[in-house]
PDB file of N, CA and C in Angstrom:
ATOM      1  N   UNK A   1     -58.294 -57.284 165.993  1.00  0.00           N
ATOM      2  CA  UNK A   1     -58.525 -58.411 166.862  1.00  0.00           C
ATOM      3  C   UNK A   1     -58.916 -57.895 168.240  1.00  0.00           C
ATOM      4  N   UNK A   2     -60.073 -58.426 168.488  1.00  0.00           N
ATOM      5  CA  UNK A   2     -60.654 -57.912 169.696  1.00  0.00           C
ATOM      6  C   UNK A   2     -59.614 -58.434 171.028  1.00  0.00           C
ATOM      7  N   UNK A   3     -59.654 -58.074 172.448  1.00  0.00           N
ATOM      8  CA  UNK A   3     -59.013 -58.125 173.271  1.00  0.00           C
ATOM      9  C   UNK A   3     -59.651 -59.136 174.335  1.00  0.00           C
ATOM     10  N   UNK A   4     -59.021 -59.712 175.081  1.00  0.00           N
ATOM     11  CA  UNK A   4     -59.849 -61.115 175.924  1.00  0.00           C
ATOM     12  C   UNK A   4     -59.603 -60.392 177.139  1.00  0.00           C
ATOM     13  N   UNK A   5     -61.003 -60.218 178.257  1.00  0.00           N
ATOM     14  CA  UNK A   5     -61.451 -60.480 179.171  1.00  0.00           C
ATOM     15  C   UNK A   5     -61.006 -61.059 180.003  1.00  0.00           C
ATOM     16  N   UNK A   6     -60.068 -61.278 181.256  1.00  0.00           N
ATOM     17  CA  UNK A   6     -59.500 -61.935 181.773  1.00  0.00           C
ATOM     18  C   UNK A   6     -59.940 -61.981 182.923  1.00  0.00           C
ATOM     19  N   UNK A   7     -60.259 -60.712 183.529  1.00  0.00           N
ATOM     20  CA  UNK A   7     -60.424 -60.302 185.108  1.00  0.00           C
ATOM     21  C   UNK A   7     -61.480 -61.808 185.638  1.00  0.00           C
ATOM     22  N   UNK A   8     -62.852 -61.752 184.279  1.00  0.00           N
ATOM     23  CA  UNK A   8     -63.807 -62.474 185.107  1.00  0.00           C
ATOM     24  C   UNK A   8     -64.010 -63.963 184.916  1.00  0.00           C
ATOM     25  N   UNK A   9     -63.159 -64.831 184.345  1.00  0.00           N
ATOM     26  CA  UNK A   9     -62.810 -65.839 183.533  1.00  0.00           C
ATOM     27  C   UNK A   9     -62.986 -66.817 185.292  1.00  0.00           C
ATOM     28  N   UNK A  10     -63.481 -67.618 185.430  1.00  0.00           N
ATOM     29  CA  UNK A  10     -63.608 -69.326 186.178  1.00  0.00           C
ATOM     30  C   UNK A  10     -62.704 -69.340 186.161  1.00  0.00           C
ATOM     31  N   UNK A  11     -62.212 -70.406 187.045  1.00  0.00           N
ATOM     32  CA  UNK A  11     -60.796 -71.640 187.102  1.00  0.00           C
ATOM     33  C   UNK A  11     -62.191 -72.918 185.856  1.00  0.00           C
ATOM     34  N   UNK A  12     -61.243 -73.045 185.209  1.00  0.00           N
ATOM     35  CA  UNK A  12     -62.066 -74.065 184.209  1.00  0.00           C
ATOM     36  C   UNK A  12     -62.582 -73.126 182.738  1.00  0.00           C
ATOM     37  N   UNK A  13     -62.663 -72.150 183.188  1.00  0.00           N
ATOM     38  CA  UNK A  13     -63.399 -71.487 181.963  1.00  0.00           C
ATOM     39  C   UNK A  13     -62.652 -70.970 180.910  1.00  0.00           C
ATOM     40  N   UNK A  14     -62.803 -70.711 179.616  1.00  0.00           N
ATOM     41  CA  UNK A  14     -62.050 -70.475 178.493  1.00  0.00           C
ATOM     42  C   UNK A  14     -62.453 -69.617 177.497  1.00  0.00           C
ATOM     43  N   UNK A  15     -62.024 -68.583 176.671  1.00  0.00           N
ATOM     44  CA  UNK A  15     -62.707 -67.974 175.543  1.00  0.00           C
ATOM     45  C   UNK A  15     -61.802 -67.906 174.586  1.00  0.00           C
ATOM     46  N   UNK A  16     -62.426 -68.014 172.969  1.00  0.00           N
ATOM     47  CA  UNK A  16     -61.114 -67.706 172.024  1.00  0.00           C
ATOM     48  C   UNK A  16     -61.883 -66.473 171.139  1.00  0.00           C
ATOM     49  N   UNK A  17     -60.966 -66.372 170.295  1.00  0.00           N
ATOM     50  CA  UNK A  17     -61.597 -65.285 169.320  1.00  0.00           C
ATOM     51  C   UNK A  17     -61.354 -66.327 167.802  1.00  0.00           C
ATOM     52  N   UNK A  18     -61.810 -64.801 167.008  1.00  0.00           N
ATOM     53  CA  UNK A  18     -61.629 -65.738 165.508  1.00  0.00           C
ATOM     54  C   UNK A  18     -60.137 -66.515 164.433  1.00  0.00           C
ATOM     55  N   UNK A  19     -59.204 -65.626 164.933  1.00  0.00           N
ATOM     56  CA  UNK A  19     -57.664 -66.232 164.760  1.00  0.00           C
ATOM     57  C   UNK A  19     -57.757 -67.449 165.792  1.00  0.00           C
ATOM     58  N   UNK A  20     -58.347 -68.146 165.938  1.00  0.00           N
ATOM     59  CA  UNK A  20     -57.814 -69.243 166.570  1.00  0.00           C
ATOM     60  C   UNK A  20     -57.134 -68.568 168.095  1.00  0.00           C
ATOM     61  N   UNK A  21     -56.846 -67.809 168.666  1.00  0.00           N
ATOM     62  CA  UNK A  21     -56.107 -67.624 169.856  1.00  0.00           C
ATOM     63  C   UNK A  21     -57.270 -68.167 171.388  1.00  0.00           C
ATOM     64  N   UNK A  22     -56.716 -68.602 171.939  1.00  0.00           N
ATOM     65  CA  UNK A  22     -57.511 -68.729 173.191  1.00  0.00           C
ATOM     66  C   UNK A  22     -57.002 -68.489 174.267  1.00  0.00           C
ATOM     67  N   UNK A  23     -57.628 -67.947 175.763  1.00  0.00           N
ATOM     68  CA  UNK A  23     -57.126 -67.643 176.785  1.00  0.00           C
ATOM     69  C   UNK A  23     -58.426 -68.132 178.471  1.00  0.00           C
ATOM     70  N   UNK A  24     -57.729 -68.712 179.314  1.00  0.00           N
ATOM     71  CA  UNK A  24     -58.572 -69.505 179.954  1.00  0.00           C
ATOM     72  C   UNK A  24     -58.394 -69.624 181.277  1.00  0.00           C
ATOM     73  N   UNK A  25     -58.943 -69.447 182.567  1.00  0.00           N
ATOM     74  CA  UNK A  25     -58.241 -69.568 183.850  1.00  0.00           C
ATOM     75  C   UNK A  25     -58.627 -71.447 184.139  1.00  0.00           C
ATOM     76  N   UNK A  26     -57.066 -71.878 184.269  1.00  0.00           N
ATOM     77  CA  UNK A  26     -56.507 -73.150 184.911  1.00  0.00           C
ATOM     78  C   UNK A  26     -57.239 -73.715 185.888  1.00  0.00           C
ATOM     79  N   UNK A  27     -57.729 -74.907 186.280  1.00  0.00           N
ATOM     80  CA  UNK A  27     -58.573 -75.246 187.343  1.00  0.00           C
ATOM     81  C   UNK A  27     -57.464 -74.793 188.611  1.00  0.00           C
ATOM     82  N   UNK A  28     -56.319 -74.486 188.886  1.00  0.00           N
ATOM     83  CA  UNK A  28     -55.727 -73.819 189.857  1.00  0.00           C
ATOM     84  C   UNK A  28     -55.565 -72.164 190.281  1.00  0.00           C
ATOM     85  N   UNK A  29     -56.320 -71.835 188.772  1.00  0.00           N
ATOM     86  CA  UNK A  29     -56.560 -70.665 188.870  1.00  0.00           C
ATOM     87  C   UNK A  29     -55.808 -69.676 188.454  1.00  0.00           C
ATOM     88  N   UNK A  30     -54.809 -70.582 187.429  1.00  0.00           N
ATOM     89  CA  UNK A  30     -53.503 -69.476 186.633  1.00  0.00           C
ATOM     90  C   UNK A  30     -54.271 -69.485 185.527  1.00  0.00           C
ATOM     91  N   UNK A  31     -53.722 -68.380 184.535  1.00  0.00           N
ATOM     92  CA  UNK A  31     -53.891 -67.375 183.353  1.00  0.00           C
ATOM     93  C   UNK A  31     -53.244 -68.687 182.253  1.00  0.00           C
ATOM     94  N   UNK A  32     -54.012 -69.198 181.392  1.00  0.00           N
ATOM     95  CA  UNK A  32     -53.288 -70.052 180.472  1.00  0.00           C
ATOM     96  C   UNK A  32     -53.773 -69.201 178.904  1.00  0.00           C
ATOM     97  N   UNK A  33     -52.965 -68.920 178.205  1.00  0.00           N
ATOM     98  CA  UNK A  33     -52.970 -68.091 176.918  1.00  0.00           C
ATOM     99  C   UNK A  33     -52.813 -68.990 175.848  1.00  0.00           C
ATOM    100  N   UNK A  34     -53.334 -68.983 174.532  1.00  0.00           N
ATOM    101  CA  UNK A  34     -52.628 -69.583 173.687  1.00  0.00           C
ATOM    102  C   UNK A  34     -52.558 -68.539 172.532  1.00  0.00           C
ATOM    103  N   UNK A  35     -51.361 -67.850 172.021  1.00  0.00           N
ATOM    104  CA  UNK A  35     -51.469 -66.845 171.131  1.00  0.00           C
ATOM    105  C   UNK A  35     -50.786 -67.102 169.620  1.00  0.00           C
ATOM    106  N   UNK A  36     -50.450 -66.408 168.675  1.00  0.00           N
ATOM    107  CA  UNK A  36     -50.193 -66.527 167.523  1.00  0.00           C
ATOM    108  C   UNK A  36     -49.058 -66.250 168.037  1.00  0.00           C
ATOM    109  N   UNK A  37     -47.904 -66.591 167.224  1.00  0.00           N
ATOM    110  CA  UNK A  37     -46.552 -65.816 167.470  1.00  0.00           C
ATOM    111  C   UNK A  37     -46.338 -64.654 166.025  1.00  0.00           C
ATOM    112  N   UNK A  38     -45.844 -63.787 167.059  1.00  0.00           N
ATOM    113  CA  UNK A  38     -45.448 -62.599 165.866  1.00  0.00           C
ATOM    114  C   UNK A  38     -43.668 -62.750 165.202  1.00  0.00           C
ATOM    115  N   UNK A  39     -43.091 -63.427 165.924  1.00  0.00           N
ATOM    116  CA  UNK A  39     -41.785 -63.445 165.528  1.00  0.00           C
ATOM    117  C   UNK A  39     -41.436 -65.003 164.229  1.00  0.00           C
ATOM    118  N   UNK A  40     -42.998 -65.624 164.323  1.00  0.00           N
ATOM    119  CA  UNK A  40     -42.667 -66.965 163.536  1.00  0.00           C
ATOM    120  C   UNK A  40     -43.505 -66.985 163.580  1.00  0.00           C
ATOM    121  N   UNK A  41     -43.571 -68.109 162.746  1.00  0.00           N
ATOM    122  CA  UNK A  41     -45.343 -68.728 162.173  1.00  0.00           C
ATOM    123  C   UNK A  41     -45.625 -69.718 163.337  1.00  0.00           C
ATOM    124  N   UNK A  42     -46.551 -70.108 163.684  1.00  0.00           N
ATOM    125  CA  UNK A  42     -46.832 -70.760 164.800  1.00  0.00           C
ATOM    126  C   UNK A  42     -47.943 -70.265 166.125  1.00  0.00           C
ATOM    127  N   UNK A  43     -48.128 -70.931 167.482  1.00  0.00           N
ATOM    128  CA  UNK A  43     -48.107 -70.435 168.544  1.00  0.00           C
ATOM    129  C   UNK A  43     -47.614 -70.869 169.572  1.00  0.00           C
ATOM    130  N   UNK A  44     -47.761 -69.717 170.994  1.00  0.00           N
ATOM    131  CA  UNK A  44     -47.146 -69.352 171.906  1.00  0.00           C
ATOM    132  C   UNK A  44     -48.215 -69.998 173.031  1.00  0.00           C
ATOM    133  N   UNK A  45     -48.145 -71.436 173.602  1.00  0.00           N
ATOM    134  CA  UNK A  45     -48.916 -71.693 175.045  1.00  0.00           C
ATOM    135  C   UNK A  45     -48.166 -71.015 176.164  1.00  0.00           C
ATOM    136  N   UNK A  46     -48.937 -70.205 176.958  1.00  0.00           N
ATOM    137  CA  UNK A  46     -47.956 -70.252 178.225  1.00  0.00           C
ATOM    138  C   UNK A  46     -49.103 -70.103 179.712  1.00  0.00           C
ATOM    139  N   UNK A  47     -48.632 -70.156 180.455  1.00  0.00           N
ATOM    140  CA  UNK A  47     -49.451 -70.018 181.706  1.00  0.00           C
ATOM    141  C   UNK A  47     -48.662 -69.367 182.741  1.00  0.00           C
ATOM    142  N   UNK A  48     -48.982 -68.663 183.650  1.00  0.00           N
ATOM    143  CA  UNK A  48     -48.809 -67.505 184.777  1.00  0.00           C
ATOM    144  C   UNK A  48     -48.415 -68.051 186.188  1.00  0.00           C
ATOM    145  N   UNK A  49     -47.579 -69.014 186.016  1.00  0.00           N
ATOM    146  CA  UNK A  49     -47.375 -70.009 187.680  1.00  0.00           C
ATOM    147  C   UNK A  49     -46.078 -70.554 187.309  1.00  0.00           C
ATOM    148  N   UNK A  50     -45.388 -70.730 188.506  1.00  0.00           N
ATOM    149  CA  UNK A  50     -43.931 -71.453 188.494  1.00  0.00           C
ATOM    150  C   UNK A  50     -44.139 -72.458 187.856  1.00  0.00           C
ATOM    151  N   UNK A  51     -42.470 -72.727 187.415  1.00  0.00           N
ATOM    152  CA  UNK A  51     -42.639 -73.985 186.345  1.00  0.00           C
ATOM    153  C   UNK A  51     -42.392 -75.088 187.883  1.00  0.00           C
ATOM    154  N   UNK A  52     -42.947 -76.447 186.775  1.00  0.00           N
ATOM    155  CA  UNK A  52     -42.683 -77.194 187.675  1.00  0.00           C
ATOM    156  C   UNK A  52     -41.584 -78.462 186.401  1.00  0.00           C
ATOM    157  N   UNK A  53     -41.147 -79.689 187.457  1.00  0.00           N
ATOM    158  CA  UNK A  53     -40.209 -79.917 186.099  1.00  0.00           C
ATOM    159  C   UNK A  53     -40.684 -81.253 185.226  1.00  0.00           C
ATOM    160  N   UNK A  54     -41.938 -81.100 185.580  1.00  0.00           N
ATOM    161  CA  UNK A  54     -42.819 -82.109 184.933  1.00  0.00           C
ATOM    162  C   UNK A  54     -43.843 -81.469 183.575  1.00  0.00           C
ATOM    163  N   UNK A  55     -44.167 -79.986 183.965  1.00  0.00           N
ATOM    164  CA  UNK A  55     -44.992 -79.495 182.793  1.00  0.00           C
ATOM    165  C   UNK A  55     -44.412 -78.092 182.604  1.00  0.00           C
ATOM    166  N   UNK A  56     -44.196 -77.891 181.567  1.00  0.00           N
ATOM    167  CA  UNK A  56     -43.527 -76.673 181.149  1.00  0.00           C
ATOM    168  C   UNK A  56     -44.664 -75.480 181.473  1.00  0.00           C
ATOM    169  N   UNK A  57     -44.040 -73.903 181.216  1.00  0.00           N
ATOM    170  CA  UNK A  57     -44.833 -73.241 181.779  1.00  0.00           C
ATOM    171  C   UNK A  57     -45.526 -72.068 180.067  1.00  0.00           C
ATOM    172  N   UNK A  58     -43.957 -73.165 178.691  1.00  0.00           N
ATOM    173  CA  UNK A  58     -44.767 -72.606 178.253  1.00  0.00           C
ATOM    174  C   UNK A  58     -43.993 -73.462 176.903  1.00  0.00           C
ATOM    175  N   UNK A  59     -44.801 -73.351 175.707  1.00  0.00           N
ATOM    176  CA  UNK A  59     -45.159 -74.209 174.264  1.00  0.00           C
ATOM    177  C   UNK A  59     -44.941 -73.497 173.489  1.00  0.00           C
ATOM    178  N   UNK A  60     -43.673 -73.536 172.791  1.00  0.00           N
ATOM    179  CA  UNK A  60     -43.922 -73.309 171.217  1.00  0.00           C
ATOM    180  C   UNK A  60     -44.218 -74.065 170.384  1.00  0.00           C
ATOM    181  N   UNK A  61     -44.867 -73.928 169.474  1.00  0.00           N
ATOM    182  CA  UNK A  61     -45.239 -75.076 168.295  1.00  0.00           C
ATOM    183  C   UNK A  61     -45.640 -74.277 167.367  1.00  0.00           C
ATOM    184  N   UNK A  62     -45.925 -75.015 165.755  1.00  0.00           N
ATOM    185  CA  UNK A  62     -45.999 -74.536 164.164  1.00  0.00           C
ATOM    186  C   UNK A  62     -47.019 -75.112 164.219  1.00  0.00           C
ATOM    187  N   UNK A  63     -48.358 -76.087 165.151  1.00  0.00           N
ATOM    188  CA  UNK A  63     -49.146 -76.577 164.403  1.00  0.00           C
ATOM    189  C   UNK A  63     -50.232 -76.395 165.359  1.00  0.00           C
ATOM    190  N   UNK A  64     -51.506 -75.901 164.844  1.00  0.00           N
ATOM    191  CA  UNK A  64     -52.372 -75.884 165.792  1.00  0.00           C
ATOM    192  C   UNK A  64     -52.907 -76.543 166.715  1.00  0.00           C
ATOM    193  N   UNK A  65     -52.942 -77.781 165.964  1.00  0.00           N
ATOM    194  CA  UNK A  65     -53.562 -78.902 166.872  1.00  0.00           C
ATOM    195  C   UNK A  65     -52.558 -79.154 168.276  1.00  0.00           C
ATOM    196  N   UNK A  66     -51.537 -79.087 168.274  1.00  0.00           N
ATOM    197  CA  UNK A  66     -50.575 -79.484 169.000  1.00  0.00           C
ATOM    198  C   UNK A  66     -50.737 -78.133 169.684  1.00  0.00           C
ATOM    199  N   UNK A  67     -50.827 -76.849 169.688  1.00  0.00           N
ATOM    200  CA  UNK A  67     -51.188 -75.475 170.513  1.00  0.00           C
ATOM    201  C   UNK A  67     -52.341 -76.141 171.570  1.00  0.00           C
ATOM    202  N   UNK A  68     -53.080 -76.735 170.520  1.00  0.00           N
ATOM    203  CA  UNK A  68     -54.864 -77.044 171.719  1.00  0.00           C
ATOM    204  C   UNK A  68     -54.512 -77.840 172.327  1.00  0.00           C
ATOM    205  N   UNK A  69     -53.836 -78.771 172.171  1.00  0.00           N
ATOM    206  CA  UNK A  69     -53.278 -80.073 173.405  1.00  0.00           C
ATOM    207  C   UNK A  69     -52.570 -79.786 174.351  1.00  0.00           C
ATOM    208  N   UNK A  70     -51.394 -78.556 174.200  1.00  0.00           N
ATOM    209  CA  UNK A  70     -50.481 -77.978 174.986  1.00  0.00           C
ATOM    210  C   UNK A  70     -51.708 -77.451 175.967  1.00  0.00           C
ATOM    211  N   UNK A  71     -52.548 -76.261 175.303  1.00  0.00           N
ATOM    212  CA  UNK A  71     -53.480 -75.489 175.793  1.00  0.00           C
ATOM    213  C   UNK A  71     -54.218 -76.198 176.906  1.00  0.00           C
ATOM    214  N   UNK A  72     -54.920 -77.298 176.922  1.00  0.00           N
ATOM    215  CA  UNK A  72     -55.449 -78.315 177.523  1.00  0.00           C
ATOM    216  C   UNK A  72     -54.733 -78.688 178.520  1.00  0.00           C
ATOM    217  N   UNK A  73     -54.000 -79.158 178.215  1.00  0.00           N
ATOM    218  CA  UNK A  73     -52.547 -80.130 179.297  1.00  0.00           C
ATOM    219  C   UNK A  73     -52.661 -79.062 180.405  1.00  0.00           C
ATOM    220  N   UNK A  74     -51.912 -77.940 180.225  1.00  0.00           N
ATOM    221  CA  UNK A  74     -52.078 -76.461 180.951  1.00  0.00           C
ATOM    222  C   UNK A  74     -53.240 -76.128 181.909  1.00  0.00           C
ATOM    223  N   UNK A  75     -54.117 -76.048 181.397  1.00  0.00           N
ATOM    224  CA  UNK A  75     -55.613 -76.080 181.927  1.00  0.00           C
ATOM    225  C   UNK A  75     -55.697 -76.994 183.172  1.00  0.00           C
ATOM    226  N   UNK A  76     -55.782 -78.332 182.862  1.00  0.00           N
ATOM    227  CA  UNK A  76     -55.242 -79.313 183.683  1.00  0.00           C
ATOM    228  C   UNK A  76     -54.147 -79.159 184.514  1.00  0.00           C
ATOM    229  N   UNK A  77     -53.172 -79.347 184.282  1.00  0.00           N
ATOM    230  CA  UNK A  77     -51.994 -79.565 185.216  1.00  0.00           C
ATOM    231  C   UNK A  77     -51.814 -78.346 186.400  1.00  0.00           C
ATOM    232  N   UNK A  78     -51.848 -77.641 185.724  1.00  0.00           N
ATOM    233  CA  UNK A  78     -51.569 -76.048 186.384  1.00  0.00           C
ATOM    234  C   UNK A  78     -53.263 -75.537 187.029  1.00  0.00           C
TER     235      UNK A  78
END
């Protein structure tokens, strides 16, 4: 699995690879990840900025679709 590019990534901009993982800089300009988890089946949303107590800073979930919505929300909020 190839490795994601981070340094030159937008606020807004996003890339994934072929496992489904994606990684994206936040229109605020934090690091939002969405990865596979190795310890469980599932994935891991998280983003690189204090939590606040309205949006978490980070998502576990078993179902993809619900990873891309977390992923999104993130993008947004943060």
């Amino acid at each position: 699995m190839a490795e994601f590019s981070t340094a030159t990534l937008q606020p807004g901009q996003t890339e994934s690879n072929d496992q489904g993982e994606r990684v994206g800089r936040s229109s605020g300009g934090h690091l939002v990840q969405m990865r596979r988890r190795v310890s469980d089946r599932g994935f891991a949303v998280t983003v690189d900025a204090e939590p606040r107590p309205e949006v978490p800073t980070e998502v576990l979930t078993h179902e993809w679709s619900e990873a891309n919505s977390a992923f999104d929300r993130l993008m947004r909020e943060y």
